[in-house]
C-alpha atoms as a PDB file:
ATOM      1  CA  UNK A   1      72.048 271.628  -7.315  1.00  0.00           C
ATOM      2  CA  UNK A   2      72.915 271.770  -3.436  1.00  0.00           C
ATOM      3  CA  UNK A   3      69.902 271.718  -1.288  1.00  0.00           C
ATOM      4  CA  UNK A   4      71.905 275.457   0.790  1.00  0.00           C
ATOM      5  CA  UNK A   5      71.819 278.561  -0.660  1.00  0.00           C
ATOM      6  CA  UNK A   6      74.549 278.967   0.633  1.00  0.00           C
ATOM      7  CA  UNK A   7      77.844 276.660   1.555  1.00  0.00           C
ATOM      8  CA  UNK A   8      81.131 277.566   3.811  1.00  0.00           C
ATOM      9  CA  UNK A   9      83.884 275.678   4.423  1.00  0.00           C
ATOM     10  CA  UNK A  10      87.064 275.896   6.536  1.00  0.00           C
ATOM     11  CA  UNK A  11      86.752 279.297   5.697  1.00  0.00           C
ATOM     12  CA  UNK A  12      89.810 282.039   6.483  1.00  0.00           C
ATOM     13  CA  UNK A  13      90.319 285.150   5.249  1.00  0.00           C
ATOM     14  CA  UNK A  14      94.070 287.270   6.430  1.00  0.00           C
ATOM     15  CA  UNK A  15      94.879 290.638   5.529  1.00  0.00           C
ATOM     16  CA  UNK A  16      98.234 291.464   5.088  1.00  0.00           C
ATOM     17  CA  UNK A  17      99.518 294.664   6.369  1.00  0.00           C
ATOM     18  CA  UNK A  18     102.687 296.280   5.783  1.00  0.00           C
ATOM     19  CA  UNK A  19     105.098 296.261   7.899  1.00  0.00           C
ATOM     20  CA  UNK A  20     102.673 295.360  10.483  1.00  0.00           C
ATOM     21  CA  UNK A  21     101.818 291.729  11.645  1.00  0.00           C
ATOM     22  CA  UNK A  22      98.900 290.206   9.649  1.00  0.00           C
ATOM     23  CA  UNK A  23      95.301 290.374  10.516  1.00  0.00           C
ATOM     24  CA  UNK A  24      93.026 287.200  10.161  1.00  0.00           C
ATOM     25  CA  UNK A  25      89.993 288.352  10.234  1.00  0.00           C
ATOM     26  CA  UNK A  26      88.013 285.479   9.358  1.00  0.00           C
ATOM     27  CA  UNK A  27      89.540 282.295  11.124  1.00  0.00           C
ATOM     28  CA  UNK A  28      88.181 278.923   9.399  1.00  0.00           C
ATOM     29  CA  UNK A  29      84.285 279.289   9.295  1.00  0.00           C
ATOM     30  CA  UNK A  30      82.395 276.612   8.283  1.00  0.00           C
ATOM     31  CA  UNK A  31      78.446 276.755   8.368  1.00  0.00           C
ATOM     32  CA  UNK A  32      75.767 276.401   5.839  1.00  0.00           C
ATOM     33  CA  UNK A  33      72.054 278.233   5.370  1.00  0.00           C
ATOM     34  CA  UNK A  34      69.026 276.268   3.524  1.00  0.00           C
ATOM     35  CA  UNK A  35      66.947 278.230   1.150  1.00  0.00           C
ATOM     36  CA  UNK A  36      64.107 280.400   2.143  1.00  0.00           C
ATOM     37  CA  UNK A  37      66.025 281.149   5.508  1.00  0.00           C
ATOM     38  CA  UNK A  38      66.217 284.551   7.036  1.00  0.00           C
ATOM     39  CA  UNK A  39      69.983 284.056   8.953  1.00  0.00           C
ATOM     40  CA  UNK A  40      71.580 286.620  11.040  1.00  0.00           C
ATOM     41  CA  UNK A  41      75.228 287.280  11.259  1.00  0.00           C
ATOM     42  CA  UNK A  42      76.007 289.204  14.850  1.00  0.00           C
ATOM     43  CA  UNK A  43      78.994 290.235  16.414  1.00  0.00           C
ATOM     44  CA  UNK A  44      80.759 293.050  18.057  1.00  0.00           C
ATOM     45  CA  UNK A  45      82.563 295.192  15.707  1.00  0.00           C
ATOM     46  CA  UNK A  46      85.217 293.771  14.530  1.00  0.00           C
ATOM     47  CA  UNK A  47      83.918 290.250  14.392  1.00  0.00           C
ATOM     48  CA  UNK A  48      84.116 289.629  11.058  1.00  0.00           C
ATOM     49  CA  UNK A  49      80.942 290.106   9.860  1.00  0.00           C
ATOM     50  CA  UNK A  50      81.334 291.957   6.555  1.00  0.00           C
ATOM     51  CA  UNK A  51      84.410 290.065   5.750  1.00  0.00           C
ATOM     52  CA  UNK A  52      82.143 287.173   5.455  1.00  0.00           C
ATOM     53  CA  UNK A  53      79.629 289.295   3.540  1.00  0.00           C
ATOM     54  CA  UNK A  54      81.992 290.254   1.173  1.00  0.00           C
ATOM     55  CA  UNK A  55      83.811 287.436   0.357  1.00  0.00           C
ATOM     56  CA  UNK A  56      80.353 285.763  -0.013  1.00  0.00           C
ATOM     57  CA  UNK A  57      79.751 288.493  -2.493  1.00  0.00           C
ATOM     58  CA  UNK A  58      82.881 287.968  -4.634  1.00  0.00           C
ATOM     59  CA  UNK A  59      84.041 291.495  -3.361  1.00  0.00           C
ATOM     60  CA  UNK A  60      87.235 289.965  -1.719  1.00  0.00           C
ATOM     61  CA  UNK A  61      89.030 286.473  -1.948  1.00  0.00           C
ATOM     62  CA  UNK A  62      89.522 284.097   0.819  1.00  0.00           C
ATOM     63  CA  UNK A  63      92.795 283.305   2.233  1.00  0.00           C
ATOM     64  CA  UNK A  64      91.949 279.380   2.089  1.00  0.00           C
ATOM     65  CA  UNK A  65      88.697 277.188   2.360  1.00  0.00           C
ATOM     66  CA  UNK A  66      86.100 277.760  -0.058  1.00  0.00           C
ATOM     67  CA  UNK A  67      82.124 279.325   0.285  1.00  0.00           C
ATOM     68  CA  UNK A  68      79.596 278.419  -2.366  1.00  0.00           C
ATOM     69  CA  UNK A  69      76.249 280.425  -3.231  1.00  0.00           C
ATOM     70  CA  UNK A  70      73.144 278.627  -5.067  1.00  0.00           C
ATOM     71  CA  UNK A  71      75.964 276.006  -6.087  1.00  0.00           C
ATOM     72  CA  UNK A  72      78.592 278.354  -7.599  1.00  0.00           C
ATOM     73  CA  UNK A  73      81.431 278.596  -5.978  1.00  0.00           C
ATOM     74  CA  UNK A  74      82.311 282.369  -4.882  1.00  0.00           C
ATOM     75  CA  UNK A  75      86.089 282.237  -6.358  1.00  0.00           C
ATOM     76  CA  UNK A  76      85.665 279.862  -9.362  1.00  0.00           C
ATOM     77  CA  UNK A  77      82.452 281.075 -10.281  1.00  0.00           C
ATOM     78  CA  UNK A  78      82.128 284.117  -9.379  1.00  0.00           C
ATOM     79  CA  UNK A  79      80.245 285.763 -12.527  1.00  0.00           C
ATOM     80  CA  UNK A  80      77.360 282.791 -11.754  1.00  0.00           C
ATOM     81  CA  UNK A  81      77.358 284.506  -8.240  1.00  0.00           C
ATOM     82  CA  UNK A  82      76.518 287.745  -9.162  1.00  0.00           C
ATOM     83  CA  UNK A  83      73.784 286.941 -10.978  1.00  0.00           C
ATOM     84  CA  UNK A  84      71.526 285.023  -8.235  1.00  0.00           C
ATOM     85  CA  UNK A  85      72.500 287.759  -5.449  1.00  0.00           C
ATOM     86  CA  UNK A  86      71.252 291.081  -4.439  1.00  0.00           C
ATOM     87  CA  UNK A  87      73.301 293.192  -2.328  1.00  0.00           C
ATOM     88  CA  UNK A  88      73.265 296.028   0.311  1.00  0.00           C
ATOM     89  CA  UNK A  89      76.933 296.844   2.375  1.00  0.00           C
ATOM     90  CA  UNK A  90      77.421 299.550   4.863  1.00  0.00           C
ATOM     91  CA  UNK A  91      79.642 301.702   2.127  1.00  0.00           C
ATOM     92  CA  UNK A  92      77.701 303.336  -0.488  1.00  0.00           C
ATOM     93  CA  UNK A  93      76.516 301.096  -2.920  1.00  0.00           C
ATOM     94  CA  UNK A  94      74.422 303.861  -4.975  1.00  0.00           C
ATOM     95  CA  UNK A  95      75.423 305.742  -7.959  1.00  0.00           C
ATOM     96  CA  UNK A  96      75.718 309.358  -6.668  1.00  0.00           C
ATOM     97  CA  UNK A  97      75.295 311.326  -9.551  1.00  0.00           C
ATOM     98  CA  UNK A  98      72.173 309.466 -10.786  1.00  0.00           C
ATOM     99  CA  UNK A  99      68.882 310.268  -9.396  1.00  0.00           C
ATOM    100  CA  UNK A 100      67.115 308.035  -7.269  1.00  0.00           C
ATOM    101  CA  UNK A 101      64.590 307.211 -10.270  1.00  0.00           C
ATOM    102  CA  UNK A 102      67.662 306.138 -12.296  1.00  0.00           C
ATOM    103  CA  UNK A 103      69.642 304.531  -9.680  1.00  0.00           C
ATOM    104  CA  UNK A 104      66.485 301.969  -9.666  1.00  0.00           C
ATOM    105  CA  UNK A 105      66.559 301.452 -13.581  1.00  0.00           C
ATOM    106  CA  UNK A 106      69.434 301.171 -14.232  1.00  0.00           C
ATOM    107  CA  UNK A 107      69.859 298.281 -11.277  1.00  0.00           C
ATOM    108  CA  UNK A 108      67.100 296.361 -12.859  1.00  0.00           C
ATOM    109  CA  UNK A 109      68.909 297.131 -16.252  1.00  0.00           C
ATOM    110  CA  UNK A 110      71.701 295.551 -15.021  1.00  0.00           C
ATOM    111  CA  UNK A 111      69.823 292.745 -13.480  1.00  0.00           C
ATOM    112  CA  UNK A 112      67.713 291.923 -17.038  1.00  0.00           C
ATOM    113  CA  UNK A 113      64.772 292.922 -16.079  1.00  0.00           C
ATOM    114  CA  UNK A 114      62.080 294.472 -19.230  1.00  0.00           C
ATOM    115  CA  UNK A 115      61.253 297.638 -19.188  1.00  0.00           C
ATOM    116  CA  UNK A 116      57.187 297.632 -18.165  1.00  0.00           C
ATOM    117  CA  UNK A 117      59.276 295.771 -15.155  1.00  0.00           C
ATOM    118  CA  UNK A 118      61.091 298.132 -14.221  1.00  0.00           C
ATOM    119  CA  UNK A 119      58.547 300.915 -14.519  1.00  0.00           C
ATOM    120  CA  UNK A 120      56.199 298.761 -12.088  1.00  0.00           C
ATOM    121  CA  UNK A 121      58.845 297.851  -9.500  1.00  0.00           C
ATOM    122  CA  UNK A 122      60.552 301.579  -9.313  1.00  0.00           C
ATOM    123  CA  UNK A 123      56.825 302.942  -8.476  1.00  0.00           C
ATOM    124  CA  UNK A 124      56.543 300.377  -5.875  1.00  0.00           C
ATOM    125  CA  UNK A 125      59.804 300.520  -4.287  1.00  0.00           C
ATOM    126  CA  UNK A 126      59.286 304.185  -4.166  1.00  0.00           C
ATOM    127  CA  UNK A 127      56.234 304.134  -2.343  1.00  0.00           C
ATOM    128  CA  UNK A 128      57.550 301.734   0.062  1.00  0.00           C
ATOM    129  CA  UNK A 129      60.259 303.614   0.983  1.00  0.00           C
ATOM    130  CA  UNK A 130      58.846 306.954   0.912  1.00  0.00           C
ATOM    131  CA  UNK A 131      61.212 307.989  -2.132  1.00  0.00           C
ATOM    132  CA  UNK A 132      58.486 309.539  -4.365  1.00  0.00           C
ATOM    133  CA  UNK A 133      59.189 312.971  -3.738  1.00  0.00           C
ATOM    134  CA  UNK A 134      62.809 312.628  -3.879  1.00  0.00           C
ATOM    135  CA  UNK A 135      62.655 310.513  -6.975  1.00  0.00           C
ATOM    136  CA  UNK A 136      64.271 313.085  -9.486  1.00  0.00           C
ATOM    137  CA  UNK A 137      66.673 314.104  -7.230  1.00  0.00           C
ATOM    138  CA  UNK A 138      70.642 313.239  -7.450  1.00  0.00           C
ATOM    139  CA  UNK A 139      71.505 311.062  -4.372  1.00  0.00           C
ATOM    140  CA  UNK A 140      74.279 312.737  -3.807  1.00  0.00           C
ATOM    141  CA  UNK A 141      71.554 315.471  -2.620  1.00  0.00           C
ATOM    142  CA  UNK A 142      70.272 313.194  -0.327  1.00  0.00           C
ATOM    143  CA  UNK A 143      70.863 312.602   3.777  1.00  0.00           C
ATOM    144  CA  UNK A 144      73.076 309.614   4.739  1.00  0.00           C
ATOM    145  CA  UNK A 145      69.177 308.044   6.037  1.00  0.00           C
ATOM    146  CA  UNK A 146      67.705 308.734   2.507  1.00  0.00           C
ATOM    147  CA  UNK A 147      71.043 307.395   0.312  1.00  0.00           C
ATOM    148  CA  UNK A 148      70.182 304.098   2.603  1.00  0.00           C
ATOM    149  CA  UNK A 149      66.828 304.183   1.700  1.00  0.00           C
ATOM    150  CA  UNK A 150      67.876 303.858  -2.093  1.00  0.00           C
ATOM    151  CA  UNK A 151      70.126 301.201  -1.434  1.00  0.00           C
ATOM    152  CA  UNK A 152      68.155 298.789   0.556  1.00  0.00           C
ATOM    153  CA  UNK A 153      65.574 300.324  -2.522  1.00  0.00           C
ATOM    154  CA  UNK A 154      67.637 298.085  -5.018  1.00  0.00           C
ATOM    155  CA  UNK A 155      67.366 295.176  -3.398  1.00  0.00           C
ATOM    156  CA  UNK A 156      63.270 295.080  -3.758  1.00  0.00           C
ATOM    157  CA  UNK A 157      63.735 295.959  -7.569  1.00  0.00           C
ATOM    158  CA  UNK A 158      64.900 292.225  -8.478  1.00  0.00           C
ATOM    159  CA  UNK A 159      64.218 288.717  -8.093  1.00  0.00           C
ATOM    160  CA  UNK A 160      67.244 286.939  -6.954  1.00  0.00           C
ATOM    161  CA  UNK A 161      67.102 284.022  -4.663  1.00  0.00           C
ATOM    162  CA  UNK A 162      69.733 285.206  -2.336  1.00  0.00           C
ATOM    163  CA  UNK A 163      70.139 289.194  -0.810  1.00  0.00           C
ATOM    164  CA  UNK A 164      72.599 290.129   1.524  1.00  0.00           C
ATOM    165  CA  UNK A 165      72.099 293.534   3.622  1.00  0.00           C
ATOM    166  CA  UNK A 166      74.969 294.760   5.788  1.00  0.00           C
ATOM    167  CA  UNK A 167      73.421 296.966   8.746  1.00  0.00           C
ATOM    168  CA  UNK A 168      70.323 297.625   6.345  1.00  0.00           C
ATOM    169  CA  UNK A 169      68.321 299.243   9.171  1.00  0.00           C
ATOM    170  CA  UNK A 170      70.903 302.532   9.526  1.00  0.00           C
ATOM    171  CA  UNK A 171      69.303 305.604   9.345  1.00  0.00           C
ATOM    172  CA  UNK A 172      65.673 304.539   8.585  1.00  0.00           C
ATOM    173  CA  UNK A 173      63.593 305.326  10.771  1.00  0.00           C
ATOM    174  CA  UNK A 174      60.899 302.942  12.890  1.00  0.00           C
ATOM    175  CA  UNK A 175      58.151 302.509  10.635  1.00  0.00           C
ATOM    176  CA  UNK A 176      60.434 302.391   7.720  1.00  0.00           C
ATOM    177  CA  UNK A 177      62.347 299.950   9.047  1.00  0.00           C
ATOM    178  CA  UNK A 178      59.045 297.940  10.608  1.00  0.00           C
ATOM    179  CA  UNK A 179      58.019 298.076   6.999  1.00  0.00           C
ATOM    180  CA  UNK A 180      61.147 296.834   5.595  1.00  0.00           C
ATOM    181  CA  UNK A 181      61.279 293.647   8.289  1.00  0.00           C
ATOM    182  CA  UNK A 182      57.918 292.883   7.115  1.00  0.00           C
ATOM    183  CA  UNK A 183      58.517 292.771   3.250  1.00  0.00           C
ATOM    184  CA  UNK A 184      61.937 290.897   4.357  1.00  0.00           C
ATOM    185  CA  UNK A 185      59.923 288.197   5.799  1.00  0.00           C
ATOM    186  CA  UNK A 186      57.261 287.752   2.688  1.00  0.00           C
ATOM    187  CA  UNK A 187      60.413 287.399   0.508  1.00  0.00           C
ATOM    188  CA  UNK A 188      61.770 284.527   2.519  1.00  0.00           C
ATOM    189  CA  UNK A 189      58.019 282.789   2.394  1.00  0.00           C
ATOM    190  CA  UNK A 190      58.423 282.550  -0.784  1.00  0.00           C
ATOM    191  CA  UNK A 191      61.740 281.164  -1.075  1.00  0.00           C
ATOM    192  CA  UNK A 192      64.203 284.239  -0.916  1.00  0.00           C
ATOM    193  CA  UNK A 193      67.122 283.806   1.137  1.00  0.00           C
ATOM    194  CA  UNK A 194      68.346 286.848   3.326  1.00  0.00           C
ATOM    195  CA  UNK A 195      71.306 286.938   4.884  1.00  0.00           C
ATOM    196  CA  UNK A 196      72.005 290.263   6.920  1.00  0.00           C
ATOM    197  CA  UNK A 197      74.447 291.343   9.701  1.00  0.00           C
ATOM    198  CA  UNK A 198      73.109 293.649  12.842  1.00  0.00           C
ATOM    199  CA  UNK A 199      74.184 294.590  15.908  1.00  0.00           C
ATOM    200  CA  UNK A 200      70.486 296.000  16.735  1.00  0.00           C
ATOM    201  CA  UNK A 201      69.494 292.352  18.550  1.00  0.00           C
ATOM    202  CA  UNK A 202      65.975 293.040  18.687  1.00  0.00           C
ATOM    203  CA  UNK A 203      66.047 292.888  14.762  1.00  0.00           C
ATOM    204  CA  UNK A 204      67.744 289.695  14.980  1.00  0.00           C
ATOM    205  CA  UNK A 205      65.802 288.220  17.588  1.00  0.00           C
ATOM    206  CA  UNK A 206      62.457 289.719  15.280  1.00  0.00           C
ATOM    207  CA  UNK A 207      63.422 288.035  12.219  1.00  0.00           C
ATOM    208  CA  UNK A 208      65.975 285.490  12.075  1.00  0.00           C
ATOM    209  CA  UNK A 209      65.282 281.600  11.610  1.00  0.00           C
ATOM    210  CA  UNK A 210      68.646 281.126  12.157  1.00  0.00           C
ATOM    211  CA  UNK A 211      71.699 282.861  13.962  1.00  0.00           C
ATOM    212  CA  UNK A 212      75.582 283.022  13.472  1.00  0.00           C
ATOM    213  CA  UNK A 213      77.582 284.859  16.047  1.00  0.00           C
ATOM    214  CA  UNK A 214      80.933 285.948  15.691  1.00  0.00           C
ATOM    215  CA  UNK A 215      83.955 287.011  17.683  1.00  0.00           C
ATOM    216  CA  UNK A 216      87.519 287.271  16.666  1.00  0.00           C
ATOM    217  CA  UNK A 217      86.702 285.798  13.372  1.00  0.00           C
ATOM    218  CA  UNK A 218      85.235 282.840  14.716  1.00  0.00           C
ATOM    219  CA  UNK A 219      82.150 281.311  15.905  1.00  0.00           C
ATOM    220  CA  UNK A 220      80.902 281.935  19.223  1.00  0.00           C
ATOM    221  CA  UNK A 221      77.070 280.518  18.930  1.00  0.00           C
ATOM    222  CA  UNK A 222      74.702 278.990  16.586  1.00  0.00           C
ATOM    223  CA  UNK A 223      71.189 278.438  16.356  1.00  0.00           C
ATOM    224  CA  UNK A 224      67.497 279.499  16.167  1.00  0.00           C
ATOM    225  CA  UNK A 225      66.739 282.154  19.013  1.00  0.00           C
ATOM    226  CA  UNK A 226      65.488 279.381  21.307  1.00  0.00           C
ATOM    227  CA  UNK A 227      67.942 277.493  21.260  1.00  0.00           C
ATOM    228  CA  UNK A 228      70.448 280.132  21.829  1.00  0.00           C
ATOM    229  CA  UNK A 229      68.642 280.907  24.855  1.00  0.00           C
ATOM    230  CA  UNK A 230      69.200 277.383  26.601  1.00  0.00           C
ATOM    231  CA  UNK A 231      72.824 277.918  25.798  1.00  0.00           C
ATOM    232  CA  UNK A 232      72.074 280.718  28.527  1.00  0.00           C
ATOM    233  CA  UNK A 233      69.566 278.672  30.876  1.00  0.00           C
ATOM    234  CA  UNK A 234      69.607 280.401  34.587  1.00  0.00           C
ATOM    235  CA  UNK A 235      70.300 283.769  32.949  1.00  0.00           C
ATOM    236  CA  UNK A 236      67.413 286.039  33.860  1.00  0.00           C
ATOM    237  CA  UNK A 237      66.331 289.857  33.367  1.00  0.00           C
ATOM    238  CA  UNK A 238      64.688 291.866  36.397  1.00  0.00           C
ATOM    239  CA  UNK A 239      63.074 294.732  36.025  1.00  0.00           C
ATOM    240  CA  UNK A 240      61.906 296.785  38.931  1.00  0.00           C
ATOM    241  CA  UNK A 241      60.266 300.460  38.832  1.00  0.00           C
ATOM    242  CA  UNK A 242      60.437 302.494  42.494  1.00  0.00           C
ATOM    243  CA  UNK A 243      58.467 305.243  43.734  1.00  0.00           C
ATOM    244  CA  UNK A 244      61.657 306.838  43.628  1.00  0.00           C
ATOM    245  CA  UNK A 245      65.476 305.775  42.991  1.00  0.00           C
ATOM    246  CA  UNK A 246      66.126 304.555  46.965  1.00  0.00           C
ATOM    247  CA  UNK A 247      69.476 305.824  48.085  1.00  0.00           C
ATOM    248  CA  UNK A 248      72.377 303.084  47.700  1.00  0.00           C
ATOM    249  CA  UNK A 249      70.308 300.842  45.013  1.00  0.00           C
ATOM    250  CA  UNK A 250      73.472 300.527  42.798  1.00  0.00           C
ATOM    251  CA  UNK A 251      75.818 299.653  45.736  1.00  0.00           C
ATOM    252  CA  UNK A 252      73.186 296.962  46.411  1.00  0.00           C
ATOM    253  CA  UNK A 253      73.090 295.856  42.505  1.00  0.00           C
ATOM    254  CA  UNK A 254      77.147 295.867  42.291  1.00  0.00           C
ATOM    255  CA  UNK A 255      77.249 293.283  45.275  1.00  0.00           C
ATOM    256  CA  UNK A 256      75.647 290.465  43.346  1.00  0.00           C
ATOM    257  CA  UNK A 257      78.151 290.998  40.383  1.00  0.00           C
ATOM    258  CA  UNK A 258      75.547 291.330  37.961  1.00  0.00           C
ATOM    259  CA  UNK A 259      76.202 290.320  34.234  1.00  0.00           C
ATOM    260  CA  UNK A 260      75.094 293.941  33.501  1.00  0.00           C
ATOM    261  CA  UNK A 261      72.757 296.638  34.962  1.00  0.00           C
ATOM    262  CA  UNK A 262      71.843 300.087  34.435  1.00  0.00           C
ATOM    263  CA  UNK A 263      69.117 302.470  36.319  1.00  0.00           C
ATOM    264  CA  UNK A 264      66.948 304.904  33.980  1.00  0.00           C
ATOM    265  CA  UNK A 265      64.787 307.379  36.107  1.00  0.00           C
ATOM    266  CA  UNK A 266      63.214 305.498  38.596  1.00  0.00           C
ATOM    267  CA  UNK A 267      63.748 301.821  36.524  1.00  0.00           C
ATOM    268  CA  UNK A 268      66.118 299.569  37.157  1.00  0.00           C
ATOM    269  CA  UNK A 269      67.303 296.716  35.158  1.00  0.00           C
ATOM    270  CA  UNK A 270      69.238 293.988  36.205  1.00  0.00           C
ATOM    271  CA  UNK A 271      70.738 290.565  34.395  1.00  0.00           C
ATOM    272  CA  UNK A 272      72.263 288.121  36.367  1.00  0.00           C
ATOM    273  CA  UNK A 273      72.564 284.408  36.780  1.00  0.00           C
ATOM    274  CA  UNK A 274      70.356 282.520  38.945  1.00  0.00           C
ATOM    275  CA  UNK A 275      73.120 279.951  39.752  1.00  0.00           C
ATOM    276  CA  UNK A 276      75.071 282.136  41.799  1.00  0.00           C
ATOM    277  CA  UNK A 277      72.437 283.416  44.156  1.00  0.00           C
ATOM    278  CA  UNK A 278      68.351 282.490  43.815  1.00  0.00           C
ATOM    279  CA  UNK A 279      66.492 285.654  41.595  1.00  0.00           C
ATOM    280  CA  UNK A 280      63.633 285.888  44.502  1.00  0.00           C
ATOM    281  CA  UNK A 281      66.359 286.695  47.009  1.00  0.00           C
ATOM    282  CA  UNK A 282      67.910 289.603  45.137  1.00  0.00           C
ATOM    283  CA  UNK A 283      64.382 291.043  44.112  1.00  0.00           C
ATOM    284  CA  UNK A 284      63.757 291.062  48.232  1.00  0.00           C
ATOM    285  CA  UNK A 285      66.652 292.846  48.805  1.00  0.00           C
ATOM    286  CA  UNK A 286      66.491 295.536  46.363  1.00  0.00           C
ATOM    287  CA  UNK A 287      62.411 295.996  46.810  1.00  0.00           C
ATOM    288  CA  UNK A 288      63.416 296.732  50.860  1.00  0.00           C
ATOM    289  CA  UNK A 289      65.036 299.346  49.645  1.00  0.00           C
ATOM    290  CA  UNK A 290      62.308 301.089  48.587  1.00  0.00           C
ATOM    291  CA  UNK A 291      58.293 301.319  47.314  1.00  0.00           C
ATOM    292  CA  UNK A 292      58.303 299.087  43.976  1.00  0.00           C
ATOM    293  CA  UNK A 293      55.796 299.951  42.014  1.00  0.00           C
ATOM    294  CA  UNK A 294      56.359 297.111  38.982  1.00  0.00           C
ATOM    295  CA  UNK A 295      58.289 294.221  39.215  1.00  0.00           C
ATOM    296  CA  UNK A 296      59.166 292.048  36.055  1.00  0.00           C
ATOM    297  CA  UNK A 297      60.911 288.879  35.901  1.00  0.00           C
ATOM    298  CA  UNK A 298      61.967 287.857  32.028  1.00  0.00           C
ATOM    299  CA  UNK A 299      64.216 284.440  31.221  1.00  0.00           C
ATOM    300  CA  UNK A 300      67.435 285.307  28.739  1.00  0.00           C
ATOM    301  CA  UNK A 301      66.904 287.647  25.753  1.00  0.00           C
ATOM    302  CA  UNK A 302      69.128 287.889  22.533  1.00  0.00           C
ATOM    303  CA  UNK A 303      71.411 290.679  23.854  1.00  0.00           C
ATOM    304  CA  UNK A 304      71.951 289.021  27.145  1.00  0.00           C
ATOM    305  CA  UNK A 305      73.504 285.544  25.208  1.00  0.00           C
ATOM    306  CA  UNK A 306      75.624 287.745  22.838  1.00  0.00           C
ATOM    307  CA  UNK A 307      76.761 289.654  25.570  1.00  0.00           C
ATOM    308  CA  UNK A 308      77.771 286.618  27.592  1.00  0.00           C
ATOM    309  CA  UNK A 309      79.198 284.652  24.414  1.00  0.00           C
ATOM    310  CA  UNK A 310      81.534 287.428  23.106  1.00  0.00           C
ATOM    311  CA  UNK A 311      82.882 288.112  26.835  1.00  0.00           C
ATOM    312  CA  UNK A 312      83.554 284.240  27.128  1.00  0.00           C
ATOM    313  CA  UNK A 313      85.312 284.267  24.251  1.00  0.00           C
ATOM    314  CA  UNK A 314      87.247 287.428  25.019  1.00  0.00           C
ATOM    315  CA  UNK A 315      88.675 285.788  28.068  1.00  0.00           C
ATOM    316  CA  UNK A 316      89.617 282.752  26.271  1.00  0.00           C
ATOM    317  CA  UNK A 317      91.296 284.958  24.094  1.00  0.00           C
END
């Protein structure tokens, strides 16, 4: 058995449109993710992201190149697949006239599981995700944030070593989804692999081991957070709060070119790179323009590399 729960090679996936030139979507991916790993696909919309999902998932097959889960290849082997994954995409993936109570059995029907199992797991998974009053309801009853809730539900209702969640944060709300993370992690201690897509970086940056990002199909980045970061070394975040807004602070912001900025109330948040001027000078200049009541200096986050990775790559484009 490979030592990856997952394998991709050379991987491209083109949609054919009529009448209309053809879209490649995916455009030759090749990566790998070891077992027990919590990995992160990001990207702008657009990217690719559930393509890959989904023709991990058997849902769709590749163009060329081949991708491999637990060993089995996705095209070949496909049945083999379905049985070691779990899965969660941004369409529904819950049977609407069912109620939530028998959207969970049958799932873990389907999956093999006995019947005291099944019992256990749905009263668990209900608590956890605050289902129990809704239980006997149809989830076609339900709001869009409480169908997701059932969905991501399923997931928690089986064993298999690998789940893959497409945006499984939408419409939960903080707790829920601070919950969530945390069981996400103690699955992956104990071997699970999750793979999930975002475009909410501080999830990513939270719980990913390891990070894929995407643009135009391709890869832009990878790595563990840190050493994303040094990909961005010089890139820095400053923060400044004012008394008040002083008059001409975003005239005085625009003039160093910033990577990106924006002014909330009386906060203002700049990212730039140190190589083109030195930080302490452009924190002098704005804090003359007025009384600075906090000051914060940060190094590169998560957002600031994706940013700066998918505009690089739209240029090249």
């Amino acid at each position: 058995m490979s030592q990856h729960a997952i394998e991709v090679h050379d991987l491209v996936k083109t949609f054919q449109r009529r009448r209309q030139p053809p879209v490649r979507a995916i455009g030759g991916l090749t990566f790998s993710v070891p077992r027990g790993c919590i990995f992160g696909l990001l990207g702008p919309n657009g990217a690719g992201k559930t393509t890959t999902l989904r023709v991990l998932t058997t849902l769709i097959r590749p163009t060329s190149g081949w991708a491999a889960v637990e060993g089995f290849d996705t095209l070949a082997q496909g049945v083999e697949v379905r049985r070691r994954i779990a899965v969660v995409l941004q369409e529904t993936a819950a049977e609407l006239f069912l109620s939530v109570r028998d959207n969970l059995a049958t799932f873990g029907r389907f999956h093999g599981l006995s019947p005291a199992t099944i019992r256990s797991r749905i009263d668990e998974v209900l608590d956890q995700f605050e289902l129990e009053a809704d239980a006997n309801r149809k989830v076609m009853d339900l709001s869009g944030g409480f169908k997701r809730r059932v969905q991501v539900a399923k997931v928690f209702m089986v064993d298999t070593p690998v789940a893959f969640l497409d945006e499984f944060s939408a419409g939960m709300d903080p707790l829920l989804k601070r919950a969530v993370m945390a069981r996400l992690r103690d699955e992956a201690s104990r071997g699970r692999t999750i793979v999930f897509t975002t475009q909410i970086l501080s999830e990513a940056e939270e719980l990913c081991d390891d990070i894929l990002i995407l643009n135009g199909g391709r890869q832009a980045a990878r790595g563990d957070v840190h050493t994303l970061k040094l990909l961005s070394s010089g890139l820095y975040d400053v923060s400044m709060t004012f008394e008040r807004v002083p008059e001409g602070l975003e005239a005085a912001i625009e003039a160093y070119a910033p990577l990106r900025y924006r002014v909330n109330q009386n906060t203002a948040v700049v990212t730039l790179h140190e190589h083109n001027f030195k930080v302490l000078d452009v924190v002098g200049t704005l804090a003359g323009l007025g009384h600075v009541l906090r000051l914060e200096v940060n190094g590169a986050t998560l957002e600031d590399i994706f940013v700066e990775l998918t505009k690089a790559r739209g240029r090249e484009a």
